[in-house]
N, C-alpha and C. Protein backbone atom coordinates (compact mmCIF):
# COMPACT_ATOMS: atom_id res chain seq x y z
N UNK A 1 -17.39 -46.81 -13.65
CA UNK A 1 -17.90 -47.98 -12.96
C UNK A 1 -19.14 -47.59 -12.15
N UNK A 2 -18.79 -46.60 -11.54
CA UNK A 2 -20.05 -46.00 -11.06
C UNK A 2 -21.83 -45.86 -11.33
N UNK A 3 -21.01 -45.00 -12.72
CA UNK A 3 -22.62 -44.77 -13.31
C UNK A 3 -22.51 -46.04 -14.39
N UNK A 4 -22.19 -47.30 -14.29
CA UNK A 4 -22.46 -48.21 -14.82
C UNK A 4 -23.59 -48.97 -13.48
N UNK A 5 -22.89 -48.87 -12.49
CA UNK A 5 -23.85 -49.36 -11.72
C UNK A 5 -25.47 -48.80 -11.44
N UNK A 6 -25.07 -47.49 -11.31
CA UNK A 6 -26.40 -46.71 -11.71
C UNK A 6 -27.37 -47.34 -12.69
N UNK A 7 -27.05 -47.30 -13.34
CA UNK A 7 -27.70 -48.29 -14.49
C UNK A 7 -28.32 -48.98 -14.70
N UNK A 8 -27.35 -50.29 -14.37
CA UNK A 8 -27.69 -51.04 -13.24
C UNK A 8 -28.40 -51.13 -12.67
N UNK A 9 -28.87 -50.56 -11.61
CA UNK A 9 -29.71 -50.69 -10.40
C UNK A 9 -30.99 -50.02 -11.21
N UNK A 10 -31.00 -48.75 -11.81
CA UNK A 10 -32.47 -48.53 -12.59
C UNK A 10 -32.69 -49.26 -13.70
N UNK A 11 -31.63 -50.01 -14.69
CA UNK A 11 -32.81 -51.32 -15.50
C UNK A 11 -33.50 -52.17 -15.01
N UNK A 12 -32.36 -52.83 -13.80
CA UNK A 12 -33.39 -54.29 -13.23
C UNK A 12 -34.29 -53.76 -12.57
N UNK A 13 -34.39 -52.54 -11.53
CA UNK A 13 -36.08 -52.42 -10.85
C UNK A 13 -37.06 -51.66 -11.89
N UNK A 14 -37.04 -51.05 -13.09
CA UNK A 14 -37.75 -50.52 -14.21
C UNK A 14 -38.09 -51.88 -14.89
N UNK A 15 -36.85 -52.33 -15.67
CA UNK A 15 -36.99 -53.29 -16.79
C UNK A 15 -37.38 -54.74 -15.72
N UNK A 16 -36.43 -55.21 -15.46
CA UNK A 16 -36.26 -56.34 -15.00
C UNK A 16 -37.63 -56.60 -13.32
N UNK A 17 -37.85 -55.88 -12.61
CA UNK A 17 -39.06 -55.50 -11.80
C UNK A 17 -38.05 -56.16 -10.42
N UNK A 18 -36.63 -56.19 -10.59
CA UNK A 18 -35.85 -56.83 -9.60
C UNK A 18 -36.38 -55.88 -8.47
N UNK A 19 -36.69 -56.39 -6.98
CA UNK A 19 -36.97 -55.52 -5.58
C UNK A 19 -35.58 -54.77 -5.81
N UNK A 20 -35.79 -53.44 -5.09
CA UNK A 20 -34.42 -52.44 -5.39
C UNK A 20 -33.62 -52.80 -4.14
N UNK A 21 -34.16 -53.59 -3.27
CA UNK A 21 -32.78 -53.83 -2.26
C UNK A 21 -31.79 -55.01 -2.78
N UNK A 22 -32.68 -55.88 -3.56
CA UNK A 22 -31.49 -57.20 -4.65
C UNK A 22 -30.66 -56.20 -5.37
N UNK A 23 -31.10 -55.16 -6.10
CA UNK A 23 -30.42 -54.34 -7.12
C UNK A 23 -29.16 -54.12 -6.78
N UNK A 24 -29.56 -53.09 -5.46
CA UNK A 24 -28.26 -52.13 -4.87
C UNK A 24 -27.45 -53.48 -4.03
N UNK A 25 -27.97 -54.09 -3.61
CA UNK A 25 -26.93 -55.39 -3.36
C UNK A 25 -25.93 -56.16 -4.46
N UNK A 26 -26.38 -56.06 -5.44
CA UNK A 26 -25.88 -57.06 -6.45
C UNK A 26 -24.95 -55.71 -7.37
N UNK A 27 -25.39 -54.43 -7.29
CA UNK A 27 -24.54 -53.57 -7.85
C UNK A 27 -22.94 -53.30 -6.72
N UNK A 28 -22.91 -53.32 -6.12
CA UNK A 28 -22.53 -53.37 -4.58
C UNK A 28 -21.71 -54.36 -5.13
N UNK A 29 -21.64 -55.40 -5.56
CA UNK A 29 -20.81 -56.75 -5.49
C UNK A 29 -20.68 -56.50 -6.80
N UNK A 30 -21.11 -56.02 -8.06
CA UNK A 30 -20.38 -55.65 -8.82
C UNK A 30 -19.11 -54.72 -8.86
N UNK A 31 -19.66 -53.33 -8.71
CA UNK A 31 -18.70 -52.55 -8.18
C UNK A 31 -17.07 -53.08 -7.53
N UNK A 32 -17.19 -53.72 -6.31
CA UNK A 32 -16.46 -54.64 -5.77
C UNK A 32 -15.49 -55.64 -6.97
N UNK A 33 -15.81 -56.64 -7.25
CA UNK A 33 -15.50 -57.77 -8.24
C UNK A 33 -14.70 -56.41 -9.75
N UNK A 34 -15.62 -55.54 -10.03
CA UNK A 34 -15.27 -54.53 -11.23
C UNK A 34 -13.64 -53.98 -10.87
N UNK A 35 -13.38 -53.53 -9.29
CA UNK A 35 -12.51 -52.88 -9.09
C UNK A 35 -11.49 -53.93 -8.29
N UNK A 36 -11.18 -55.29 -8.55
CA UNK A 36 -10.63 -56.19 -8.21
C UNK A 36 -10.51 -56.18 -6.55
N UNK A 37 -11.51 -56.26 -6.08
CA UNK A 37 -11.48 -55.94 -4.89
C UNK A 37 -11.65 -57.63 -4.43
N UNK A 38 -11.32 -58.43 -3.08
CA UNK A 38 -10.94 -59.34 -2.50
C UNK A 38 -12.72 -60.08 -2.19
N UNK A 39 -13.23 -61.39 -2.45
CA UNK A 39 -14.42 -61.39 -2.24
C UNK A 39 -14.92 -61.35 -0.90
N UNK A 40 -13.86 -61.59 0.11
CA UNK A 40 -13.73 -61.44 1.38
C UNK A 40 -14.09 -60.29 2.43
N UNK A 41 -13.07 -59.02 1.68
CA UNK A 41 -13.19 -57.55 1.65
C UNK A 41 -14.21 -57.14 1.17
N UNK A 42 -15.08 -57.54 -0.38
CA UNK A 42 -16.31 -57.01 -0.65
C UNK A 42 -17.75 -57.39 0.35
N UNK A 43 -17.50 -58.52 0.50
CA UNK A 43 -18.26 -59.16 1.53
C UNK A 43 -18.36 -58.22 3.24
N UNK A 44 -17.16 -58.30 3.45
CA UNK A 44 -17.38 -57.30 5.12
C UNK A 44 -17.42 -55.91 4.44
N UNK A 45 -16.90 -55.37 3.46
CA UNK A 45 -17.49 -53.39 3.22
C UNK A 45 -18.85 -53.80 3.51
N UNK A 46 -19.26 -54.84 2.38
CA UNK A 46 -21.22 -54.47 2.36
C UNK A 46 -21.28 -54.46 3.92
N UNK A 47 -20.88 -55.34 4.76
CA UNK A 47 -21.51 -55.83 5.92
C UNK A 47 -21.22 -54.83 6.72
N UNK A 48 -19.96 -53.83 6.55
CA UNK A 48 -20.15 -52.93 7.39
C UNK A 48 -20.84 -51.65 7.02
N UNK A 49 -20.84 -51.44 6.22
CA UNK A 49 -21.52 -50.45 5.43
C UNK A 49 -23.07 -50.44 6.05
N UNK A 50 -23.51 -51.49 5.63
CA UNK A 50 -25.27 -51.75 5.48
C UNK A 50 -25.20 -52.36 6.80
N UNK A 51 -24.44 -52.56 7.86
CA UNK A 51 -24.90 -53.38 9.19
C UNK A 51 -24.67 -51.47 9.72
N UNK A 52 -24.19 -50.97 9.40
CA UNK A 52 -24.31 -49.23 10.56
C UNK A 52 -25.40 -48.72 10.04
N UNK A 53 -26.07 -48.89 8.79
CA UNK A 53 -27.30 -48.21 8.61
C UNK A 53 -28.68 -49.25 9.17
N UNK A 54 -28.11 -50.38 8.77
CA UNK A 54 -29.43 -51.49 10.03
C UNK A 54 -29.35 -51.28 11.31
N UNK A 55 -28.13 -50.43 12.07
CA UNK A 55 -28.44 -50.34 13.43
C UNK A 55 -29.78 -49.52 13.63
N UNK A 56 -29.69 -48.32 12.92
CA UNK A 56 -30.76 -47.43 12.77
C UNK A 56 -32.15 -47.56 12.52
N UNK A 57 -31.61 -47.43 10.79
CA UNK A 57 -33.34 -47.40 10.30
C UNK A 57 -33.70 -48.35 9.72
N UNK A 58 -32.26 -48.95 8.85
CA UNK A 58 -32.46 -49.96 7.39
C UNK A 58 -33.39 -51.17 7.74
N UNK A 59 -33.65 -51.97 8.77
CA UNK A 59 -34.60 -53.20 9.13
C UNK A 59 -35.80 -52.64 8.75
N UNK A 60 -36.54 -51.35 9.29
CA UNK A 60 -37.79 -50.71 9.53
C UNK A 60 -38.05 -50.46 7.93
N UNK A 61 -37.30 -49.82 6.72
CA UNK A 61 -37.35 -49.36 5.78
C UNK A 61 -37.66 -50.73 4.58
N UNK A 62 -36.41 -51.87 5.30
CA UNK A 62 -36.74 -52.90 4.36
C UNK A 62 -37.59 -53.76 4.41
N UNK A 63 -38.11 -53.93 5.30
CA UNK A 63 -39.46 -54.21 5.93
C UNK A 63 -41.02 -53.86 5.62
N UNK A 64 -40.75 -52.42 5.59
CA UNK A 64 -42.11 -52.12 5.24
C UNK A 64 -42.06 -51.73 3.80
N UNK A 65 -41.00 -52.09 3.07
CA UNK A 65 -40.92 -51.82 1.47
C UNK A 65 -41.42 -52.96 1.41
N UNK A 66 -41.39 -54.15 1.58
CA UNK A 66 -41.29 -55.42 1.19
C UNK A 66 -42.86 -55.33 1.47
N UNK A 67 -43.28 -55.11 2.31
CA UNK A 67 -44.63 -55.14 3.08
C UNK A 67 -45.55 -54.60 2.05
N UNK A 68 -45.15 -53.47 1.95
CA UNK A 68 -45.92 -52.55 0.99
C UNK A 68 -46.11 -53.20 -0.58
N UNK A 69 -44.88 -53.65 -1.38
CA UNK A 69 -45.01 -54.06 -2.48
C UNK A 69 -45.66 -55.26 -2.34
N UNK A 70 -45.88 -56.37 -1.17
CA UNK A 70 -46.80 -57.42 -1.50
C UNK A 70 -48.55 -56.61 -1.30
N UNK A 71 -48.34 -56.02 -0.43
CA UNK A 71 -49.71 -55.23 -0.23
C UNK A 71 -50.52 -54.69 -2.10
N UNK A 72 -49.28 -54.11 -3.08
CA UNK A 72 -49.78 -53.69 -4.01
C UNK A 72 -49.95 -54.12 -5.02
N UNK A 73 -49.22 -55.53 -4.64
CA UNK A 73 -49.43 -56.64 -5.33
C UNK A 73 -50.80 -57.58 -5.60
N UNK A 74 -51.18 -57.42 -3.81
CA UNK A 74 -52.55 -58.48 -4.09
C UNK A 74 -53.96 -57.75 -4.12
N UNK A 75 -53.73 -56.14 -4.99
CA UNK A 75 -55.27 -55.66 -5.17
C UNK A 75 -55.59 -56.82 -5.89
């Protein structure tokens, strides 16, 4: 399930040009849903998971990714 998600997450931002924070989100809720996990329970892991790394850095990182790819967007 794992390296299915792997996968995953490198077709849609290679193939598909999905932003890699939709990717790892939507693999994230696969994973979850794959291993019959509660949509409730998948819902607060992500939130706790990814809300202890937004205390930190994750706002600053997703931010200036986003920033950056419109930046390299409008040469």
């Amino acid at each position: 399930i794992f390296i299915l998600a792997i996968i995953f997450i490198i077709v849609s931002t290679s193939v598909l040009k999905l932003h890699p924070f939709l990717a790892l989100i939507g693999a994230s809720f696969g994973i979850g849903l794959t291993v019959k996990m509660p949509l409730e329970m998948i819902i607060s892991t992500i939130n706790n998971g990814f809300g202890s790394i937004m205390i930190y850095i994750g706002l600053v990182i997703v931010l200036g990714t986003i920033i950056g790819t419109i930046l390299d967007k409008s040469k």
